[in-house]
Protein backbone atom coordinates (compact mmCIF):
# COMPACT_ATOMS: atom_id res chain seq x y z
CA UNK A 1 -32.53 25.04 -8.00
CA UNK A 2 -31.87 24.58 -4.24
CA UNK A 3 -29.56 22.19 -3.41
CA UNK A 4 -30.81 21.26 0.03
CA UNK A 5 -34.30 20.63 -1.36
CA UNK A 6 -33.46 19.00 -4.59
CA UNK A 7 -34.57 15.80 -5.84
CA UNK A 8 -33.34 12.91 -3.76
CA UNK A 9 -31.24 10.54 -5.41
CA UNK A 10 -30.95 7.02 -4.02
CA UNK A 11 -27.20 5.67 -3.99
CA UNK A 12 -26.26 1.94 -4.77
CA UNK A 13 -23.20 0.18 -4.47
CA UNK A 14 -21.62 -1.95 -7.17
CA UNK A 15 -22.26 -4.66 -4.69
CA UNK A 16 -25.69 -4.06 -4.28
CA UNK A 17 -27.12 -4.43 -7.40
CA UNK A 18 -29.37 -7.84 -8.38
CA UNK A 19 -29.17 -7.44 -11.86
CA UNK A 20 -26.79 -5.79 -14.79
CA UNK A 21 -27.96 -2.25 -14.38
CA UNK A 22 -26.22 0.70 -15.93
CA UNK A 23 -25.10 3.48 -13.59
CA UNK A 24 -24.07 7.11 -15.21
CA UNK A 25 -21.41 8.18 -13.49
CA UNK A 26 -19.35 11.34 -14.19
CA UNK A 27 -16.33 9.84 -14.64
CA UNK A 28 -15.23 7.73 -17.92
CA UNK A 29 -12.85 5.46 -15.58
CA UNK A 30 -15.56 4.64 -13.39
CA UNK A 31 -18.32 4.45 -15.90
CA UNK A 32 -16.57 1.73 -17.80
CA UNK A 33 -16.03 -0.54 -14.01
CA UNK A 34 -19.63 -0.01 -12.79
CA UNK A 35 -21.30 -0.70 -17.09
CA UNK A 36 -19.02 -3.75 -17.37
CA UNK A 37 -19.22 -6.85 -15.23
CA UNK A 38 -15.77 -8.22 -14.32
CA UNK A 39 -14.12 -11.34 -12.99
CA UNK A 40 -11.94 -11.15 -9.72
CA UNK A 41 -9.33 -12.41 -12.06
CA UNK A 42 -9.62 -9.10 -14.29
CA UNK A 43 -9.68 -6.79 -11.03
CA UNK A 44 -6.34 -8.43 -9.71
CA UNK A 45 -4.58 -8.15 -12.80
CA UNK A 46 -5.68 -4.49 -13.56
CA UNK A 47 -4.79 -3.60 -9.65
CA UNK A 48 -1.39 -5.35 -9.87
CA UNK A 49 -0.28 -4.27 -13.48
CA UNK A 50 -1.36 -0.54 -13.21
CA UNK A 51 1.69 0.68 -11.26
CA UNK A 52 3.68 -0.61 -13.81
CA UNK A 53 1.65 1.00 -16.57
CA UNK A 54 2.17 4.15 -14.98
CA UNK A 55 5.49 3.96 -14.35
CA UNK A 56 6.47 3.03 -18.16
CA UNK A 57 4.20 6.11 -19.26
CA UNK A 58 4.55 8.91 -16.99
CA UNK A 59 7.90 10.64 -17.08
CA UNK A 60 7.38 12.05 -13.98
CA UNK A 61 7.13 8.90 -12.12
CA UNK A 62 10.51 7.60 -13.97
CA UNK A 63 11.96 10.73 -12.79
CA UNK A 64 10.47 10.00 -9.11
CA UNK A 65 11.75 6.29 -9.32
CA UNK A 66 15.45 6.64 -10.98
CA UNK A 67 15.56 10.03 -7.87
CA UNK A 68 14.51 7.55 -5.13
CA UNK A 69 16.90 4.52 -6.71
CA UNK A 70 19.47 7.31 -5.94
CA UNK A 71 18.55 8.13 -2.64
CA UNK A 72 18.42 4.64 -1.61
CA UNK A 73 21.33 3.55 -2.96
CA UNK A 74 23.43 6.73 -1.13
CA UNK A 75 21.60 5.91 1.91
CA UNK A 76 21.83 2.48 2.15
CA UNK A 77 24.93 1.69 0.51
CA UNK A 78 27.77 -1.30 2.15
């Protein structure tokens, strides 16, 4: 198939949508935000708690946080 001539696929925004349509998207993460309809309330909290989720669960960001604790306090000690 040729990409430049291949079907045309109209694009909507989250936003734009009137009624609780499904979109397939190709990513489970994103799939699950645009299929499920969510307070402001639920956005915040996911937004605001997911650094902290990360940083609990990802050695390499405790690694990255304890090195940068370091650096800050040899840089900026009294």
């Amino acid at each position: 198939m040729d990409l430049e001539n291949g079907p045309i696929k109209t694009v909507q925004s989250v936003f734009e949508r009137t009624n609780k349509q499904s979109y397939v998207t190709h990513s489970s993460h994103f799939s699950w935000v645009i299929e499920h309809t969510c307070s402001w309330q639920t956005l915040f909290w996911n937004a605001l708690s997911r650094p902290f989720v990360l940083f609990m669960y990802e050695p390499i960001m405790q690694l990255l946080g304890i090195y940068m604790a370091l650096l800050y306090g040899i840089f900026y000690r009294a």
